[in-house]
PDB file of N, CA and C in Angstrom:
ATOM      1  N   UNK A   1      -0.732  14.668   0.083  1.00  0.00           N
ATOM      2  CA  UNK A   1      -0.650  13.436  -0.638  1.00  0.00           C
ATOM      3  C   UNK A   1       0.437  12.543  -0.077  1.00  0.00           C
ATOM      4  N   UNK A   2       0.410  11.087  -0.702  1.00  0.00           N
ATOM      5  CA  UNK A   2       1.437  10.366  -0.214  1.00  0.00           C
ATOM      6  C   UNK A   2       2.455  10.728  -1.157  1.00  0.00           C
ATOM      7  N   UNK A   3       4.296  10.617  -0.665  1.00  0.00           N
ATOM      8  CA  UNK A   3       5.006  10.281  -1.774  1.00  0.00           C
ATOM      9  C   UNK A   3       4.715   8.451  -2.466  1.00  0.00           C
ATOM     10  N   UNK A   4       5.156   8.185  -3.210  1.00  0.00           N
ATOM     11  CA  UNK A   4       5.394   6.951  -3.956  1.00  0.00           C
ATOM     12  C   UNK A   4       6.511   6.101  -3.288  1.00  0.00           C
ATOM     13  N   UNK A   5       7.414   6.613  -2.612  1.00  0.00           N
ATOM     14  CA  UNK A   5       8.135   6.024  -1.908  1.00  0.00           C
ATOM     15  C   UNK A   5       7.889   5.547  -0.961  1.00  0.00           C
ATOM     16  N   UNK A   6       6.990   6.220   0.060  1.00  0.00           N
ATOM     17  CA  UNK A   6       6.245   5.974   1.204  1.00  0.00           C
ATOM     18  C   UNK A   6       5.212   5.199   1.070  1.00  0.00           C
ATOM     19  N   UNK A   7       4.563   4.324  -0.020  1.00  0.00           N
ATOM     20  CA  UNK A   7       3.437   3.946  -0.222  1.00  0.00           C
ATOM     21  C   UNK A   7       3.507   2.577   0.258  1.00  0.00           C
ATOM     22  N   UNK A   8       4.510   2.010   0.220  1.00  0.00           N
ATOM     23  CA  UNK A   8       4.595   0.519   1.063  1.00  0.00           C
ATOM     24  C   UNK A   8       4.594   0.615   2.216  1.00  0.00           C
ATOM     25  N   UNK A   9       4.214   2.109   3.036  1.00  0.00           N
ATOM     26  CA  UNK A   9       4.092   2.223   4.307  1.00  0.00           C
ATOM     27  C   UNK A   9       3.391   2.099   4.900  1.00  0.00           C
ATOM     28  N   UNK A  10       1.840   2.482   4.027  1.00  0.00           N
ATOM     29  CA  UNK A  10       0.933   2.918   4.609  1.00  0.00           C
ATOM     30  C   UNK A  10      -0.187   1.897   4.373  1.00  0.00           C
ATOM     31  N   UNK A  11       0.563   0.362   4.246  1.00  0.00           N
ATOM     32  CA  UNK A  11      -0.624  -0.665   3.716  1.00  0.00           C
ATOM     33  C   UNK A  11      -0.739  -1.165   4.794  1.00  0.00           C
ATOM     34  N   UNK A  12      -2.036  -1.883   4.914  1.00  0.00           N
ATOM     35  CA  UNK A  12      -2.833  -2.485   6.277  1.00  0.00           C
ATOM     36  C   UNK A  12      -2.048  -3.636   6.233  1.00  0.00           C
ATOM     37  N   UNK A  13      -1.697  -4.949   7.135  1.00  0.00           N
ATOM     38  CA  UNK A  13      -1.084  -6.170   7.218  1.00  0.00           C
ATOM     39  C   UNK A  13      -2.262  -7.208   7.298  1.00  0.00           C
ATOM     40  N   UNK A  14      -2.499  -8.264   6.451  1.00  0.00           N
ATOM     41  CA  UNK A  14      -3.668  -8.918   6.744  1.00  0.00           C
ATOM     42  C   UNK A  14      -3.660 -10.288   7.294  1.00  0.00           C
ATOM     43  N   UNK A  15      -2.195 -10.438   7.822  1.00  0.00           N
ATOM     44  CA  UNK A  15      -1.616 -11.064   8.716  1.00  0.00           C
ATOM     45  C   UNK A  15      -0.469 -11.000   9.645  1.00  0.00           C
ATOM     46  N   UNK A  16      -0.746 -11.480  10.859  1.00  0.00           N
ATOM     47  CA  UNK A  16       0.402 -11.492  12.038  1.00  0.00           C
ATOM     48  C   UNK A  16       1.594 -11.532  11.588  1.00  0.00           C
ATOM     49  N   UNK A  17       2.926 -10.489  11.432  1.00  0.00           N
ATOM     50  CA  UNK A  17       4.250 -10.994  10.940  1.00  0.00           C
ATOM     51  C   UNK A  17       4.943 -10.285  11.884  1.00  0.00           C
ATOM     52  N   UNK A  18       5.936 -10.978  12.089  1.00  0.00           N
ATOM     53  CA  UNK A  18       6.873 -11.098  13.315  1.00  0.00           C
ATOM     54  C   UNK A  18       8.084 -10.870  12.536  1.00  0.00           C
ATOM     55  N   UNK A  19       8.955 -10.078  13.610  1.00  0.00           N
ATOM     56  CA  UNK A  19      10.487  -9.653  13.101  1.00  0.00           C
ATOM     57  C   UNK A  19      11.424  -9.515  14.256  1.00  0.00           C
ATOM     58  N   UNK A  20      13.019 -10.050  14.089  1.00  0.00           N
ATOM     59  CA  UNK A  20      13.975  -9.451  14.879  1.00  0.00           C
ATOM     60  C   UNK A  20      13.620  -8.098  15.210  1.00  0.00           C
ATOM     61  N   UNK A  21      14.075  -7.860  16.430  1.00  0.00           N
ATOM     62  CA  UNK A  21      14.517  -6.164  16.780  1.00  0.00           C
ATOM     63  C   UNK A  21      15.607  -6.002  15.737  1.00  0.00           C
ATOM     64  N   UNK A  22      15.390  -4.667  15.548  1.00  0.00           N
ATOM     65  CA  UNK A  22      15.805  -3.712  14.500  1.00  0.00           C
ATOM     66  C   UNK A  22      17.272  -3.695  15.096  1.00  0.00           C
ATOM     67  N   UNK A  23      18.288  -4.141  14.442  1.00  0.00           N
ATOM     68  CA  UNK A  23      20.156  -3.886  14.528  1.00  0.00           C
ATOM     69  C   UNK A  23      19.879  -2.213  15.104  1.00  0.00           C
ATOM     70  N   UNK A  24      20.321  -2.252  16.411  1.00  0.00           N
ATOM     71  CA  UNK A  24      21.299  -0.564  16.978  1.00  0.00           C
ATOM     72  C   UNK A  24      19.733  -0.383  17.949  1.00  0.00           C
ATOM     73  N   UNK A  25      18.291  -1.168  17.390  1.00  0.00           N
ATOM     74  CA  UNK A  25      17.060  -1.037  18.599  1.00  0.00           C
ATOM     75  C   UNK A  25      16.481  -1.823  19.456  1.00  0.00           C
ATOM     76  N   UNK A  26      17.528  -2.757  20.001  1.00  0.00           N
ATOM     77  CA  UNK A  26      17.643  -3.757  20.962  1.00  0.00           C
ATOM     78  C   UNK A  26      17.192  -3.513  22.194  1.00  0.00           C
ATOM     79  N   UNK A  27      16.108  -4.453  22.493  1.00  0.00           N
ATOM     80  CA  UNK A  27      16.135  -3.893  24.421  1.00  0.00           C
ATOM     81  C   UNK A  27      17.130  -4.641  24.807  1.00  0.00           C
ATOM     82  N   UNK A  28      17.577  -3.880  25.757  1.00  0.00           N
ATOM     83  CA  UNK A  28      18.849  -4.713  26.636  1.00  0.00           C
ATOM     84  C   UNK A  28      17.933  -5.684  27.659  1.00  0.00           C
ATOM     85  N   UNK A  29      18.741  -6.699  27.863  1.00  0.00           N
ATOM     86  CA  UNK A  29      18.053  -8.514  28.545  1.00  0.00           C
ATOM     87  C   UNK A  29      16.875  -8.856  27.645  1.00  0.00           C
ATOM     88  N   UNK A  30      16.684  -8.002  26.329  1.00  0.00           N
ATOM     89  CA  UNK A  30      15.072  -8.841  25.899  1.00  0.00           C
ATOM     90  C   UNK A  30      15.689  -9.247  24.656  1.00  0.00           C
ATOM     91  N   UNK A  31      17.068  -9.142  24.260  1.00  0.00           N
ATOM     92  CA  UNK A  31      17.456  -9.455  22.808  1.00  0.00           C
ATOM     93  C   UNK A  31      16.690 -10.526  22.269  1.00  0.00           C
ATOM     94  N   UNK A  32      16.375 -11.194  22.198  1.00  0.00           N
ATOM     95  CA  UNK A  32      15.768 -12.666  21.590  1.00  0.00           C
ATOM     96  C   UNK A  32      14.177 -12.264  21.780  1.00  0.00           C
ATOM     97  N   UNK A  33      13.722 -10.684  22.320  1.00  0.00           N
ATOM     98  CA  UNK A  33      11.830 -10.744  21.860  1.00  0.00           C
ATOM     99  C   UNK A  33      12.239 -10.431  20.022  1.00  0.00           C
ATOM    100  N   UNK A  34      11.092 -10.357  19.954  1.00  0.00           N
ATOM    101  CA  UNK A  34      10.570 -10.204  18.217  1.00  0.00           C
ATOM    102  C   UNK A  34       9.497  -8.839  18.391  1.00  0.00           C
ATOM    103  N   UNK A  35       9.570  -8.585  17.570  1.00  0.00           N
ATOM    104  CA  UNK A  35       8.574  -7.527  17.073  1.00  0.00           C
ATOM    105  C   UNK A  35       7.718  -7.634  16.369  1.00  0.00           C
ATOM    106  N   UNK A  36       6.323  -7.220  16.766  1.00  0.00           N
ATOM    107  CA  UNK A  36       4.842  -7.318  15.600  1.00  0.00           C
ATOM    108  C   UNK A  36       4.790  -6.331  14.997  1.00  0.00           C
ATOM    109  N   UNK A  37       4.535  -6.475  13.246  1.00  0.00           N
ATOM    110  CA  UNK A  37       4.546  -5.257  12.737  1.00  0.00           C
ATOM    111  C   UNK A  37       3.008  -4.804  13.054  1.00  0.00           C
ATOM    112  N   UNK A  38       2.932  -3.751  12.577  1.00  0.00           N
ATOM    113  CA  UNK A  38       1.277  -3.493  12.570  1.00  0.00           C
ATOM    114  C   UNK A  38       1.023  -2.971  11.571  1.00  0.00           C
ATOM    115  N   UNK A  39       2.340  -2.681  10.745  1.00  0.00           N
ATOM    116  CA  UNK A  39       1.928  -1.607   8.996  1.00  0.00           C
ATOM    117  C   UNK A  39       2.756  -2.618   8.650  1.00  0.00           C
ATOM    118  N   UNK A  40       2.384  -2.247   6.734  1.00  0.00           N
ATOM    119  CA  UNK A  40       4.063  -2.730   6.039  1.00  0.00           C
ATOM    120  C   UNK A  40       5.260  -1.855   6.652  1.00  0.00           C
ATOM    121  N   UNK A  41       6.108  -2.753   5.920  1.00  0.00           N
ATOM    122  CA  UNK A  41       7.753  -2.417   6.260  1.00  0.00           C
ATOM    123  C   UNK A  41       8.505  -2.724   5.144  1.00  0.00           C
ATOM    124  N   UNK A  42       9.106  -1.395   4.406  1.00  0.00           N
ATOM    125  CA  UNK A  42      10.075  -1.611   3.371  1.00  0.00           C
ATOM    126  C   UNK A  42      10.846  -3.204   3.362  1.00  0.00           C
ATOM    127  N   UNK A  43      11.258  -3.423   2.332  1.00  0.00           N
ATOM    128  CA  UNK A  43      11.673  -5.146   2.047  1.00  0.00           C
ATOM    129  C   UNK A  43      10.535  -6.429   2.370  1.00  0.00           C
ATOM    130  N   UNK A  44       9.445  -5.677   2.698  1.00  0.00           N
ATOM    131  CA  UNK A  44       8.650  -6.863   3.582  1.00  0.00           C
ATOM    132  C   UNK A  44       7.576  -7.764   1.869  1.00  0.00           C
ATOM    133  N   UNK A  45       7.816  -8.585   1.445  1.00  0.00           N
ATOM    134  CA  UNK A  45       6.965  -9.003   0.314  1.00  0.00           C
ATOM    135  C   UNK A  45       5.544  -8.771   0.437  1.00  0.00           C
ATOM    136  N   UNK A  46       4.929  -8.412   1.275  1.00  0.00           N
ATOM    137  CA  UNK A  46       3.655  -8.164   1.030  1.00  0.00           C
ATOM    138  C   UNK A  46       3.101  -6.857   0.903  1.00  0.00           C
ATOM    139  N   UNK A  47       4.121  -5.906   1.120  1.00  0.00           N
ATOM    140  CA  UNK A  47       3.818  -4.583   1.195  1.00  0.00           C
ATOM    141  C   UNK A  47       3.625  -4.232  -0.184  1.00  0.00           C
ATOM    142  N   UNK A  48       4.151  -4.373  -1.012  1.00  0.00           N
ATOM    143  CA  UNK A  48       3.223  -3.697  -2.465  1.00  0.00           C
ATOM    144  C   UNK A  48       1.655  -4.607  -2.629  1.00  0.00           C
ATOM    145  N   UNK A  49       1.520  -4.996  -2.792  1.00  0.00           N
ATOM    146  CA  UNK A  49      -0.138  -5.609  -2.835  1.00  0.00           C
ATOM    147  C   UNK A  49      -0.797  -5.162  -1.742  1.00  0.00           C
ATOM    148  N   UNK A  50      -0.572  -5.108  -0.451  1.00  0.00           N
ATOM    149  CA  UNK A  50      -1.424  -4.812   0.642  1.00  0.00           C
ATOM    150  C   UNK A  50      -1.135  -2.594   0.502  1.00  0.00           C
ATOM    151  N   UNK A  51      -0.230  -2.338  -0.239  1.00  0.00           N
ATOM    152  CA  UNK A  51      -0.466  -0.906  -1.001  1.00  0.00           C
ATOM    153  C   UNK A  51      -1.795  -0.733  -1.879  1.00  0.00           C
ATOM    154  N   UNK A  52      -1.240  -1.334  -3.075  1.00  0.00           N
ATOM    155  CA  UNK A  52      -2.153  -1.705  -4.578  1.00  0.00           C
ATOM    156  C   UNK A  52      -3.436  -1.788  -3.631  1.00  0.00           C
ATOM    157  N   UNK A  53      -3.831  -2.510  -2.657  1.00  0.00           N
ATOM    158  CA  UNK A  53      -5.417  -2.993  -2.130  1.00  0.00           C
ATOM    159  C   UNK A  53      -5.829  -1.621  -1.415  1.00  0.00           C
ATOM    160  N   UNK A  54      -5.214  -1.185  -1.051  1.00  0.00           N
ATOM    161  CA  UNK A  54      -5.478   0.204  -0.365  1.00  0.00           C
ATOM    162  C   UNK A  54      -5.805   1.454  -1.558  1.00  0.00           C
ATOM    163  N   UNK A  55      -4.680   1.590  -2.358  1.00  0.00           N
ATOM    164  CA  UNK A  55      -5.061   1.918  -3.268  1.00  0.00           C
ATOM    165  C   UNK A  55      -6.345   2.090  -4.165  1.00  0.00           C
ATOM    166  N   UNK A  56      -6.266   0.698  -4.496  1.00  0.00           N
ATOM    167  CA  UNK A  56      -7.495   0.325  -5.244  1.00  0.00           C
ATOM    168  C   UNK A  56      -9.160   0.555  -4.591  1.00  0.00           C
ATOM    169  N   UNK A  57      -8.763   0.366  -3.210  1.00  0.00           N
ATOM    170  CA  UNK A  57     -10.215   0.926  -1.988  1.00  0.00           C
ATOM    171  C   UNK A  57     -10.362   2.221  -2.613  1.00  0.00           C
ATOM    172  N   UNK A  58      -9.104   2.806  -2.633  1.00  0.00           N
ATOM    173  CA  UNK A  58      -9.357   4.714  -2.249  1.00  0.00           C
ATOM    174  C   UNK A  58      -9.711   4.759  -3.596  1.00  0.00           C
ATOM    175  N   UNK A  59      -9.307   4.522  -5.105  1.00  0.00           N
ATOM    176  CA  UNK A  59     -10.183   4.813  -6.623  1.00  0.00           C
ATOM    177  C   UNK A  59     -11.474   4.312  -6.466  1.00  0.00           C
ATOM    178  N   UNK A  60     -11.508   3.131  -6.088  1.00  0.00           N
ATOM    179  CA  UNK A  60     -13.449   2.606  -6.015  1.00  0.00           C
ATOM    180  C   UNK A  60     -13.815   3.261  -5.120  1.00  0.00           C
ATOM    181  N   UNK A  61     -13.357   4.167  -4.311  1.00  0.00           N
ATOM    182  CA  UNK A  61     -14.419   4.570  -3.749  1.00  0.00           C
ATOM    183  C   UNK A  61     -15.040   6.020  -4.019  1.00  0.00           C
ATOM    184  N   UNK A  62     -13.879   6.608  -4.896  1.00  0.00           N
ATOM    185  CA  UNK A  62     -13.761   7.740  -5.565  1.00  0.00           C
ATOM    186  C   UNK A  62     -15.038   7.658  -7.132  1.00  0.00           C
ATOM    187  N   UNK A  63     -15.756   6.464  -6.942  1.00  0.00           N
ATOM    188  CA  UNK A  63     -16.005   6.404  -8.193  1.00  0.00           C
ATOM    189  C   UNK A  63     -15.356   6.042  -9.492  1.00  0.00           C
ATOM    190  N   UNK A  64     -13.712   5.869  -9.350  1.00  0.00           N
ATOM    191  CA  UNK A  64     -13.392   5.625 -10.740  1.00  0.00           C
ATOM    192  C   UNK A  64     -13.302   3.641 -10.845  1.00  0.00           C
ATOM    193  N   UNK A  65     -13.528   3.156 -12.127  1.00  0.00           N
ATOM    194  CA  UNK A  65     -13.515   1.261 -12.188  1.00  0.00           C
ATOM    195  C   UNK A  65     -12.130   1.192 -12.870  1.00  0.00           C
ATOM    196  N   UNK A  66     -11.901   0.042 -12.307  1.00  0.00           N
ATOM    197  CA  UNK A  66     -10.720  -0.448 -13.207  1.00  0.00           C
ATOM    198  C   UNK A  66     -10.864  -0.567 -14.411  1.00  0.00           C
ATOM    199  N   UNK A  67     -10.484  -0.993 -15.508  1.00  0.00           N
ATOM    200  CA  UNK A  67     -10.438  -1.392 -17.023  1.00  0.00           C
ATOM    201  C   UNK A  67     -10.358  -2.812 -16.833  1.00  0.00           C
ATOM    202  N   UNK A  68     -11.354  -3.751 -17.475  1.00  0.00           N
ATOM    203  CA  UNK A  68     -11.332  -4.477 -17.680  1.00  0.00           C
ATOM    204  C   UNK A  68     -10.147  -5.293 -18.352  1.00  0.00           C
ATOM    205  N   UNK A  69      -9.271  -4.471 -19.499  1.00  0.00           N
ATOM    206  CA  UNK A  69      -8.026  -4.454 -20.015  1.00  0.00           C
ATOM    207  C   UNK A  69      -6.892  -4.961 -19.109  1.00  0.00           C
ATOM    208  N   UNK A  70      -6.552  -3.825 -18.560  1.00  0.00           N
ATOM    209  CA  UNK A  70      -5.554  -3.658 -17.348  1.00  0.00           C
ATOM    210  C   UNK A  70      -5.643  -3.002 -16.285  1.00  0.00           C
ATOM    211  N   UNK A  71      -5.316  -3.822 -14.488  1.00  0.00           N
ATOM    212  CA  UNK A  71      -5.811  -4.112 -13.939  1.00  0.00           C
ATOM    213  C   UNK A  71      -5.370  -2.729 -13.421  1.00  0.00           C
ATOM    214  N   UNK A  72      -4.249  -1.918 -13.602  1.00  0.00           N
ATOM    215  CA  UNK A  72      -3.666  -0.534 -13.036  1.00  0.00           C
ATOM    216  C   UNK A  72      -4.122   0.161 -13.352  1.00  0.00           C
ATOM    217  N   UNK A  73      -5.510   0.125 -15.032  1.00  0.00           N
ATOM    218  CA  UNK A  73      -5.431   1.424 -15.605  1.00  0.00           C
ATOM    219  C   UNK A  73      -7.042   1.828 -14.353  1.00  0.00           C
ATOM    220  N   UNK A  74      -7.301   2.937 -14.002  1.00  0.00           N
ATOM    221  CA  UNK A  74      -9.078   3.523 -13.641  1.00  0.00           C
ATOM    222  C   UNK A  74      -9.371   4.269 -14.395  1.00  0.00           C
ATOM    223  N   UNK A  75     -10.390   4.343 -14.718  1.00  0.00           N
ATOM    224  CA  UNK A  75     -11.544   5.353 -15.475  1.00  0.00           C
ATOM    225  C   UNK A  75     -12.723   5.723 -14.406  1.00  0.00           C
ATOM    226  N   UNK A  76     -12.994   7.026 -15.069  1.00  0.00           N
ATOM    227  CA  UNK A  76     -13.974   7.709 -14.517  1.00  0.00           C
ATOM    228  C   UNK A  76     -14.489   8.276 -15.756  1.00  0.00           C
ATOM    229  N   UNK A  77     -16.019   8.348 -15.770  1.00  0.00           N
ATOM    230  CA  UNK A  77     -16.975   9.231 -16.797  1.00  0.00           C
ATOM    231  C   UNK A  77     -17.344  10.382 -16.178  1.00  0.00           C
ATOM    232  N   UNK A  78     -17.175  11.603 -16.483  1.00  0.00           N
ATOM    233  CA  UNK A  78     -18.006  12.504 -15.642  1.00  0.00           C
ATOM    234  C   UNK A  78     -19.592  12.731 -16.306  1.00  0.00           C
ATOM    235  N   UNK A  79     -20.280  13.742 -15.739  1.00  0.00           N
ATOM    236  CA  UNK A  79     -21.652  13.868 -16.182  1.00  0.00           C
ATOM    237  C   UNK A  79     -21.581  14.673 -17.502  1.00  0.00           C
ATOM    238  N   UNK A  80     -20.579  15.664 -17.415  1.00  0.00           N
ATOM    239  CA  UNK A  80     -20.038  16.307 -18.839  1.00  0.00           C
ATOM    240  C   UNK A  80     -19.859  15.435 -20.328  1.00  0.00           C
ATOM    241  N   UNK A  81     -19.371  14.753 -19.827  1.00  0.00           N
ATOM    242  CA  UNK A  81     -19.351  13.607 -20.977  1.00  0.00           C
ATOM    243  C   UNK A  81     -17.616  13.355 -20.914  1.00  0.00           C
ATOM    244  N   UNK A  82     -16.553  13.927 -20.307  1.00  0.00           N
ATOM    245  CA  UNK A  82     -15.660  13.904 -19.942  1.00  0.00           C
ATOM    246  C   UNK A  82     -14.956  12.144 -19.096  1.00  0.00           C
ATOM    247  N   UNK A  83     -13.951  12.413 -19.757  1.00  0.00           N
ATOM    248  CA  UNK A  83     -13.585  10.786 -19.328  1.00  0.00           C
ATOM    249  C   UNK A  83     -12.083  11.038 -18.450  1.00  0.00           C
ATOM    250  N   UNK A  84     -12.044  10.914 -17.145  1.00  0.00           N
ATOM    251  CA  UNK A  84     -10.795  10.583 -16.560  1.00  0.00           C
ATOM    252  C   UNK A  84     -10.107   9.317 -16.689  1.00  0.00           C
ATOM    253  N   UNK A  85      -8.588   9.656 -16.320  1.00  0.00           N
ATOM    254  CA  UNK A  85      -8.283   8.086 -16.325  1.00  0.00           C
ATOM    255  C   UNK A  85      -6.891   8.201 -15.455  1.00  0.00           C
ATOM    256  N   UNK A  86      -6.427   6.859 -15.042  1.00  0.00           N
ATOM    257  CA  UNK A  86      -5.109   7.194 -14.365  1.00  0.00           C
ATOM    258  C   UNK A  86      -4.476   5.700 -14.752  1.00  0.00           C
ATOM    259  N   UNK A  87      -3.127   6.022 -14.899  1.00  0.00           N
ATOM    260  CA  UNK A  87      -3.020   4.653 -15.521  1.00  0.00           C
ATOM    261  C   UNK A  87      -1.227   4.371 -15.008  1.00  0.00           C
ATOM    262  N   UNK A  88      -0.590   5.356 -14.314  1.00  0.00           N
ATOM    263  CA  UNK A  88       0.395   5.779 -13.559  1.00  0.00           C
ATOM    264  C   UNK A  88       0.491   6.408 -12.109  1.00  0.00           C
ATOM    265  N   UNK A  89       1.152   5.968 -11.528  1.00  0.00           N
ATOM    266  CA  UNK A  89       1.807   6.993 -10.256  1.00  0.00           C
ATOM    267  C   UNK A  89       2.826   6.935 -10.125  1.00  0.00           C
ATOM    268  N   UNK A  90       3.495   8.113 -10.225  1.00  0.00           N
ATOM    269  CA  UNK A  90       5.172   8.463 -10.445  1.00  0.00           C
ATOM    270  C   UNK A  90       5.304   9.651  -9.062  1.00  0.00           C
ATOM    271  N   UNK A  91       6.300   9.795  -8.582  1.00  0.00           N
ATOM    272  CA  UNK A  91       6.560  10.946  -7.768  1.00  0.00           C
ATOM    273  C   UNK A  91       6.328  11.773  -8.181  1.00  0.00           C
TER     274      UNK A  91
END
């Protein structure tokens, strides 16, 4: 599984974003290139939503729907008559 901490890591970017080289990961004579991310990056504002969207792929595709209610909670019916739900992710 993922941790919860790591989850702003593992979101797709759905646009080009550019960054300084990383303080102490400098090429020497290239100081002034930039770097393309290709994942999120902790502090980066788009990394929780481009999480949440990943997220939300992997429950719909699992079969469970959102709640019309609230947009975090999923449900699942099983054939049992059994009702899943997830409405948290905590470490």
């Amino acid at each position: 599984g993922i941790r919860c901490e790591d989850r702003v890591l593992h979101g797709e970017l759905e646009e080009e974003i550019f960054m300084k080289q990383p303080e102490g990961f400098e090429v020497a004579g290239k100081e002034n290139h930039v770097c393309r991310l290709k994942r999120s990056l902790y502090g980066l504002k788009q990394s929780p939503r481009q999480w949440y969207k990943r997220f939300d792929s992997f429950m719909t595709s699992h079969d469970f729907t959102r709640s019309s209610y609230d947009s975090c909670v999923y449900l699942k019916k099983l054939k049992n008559g059994s009702l899943l739900y997830v409405d948290d992710v905590d470490p």
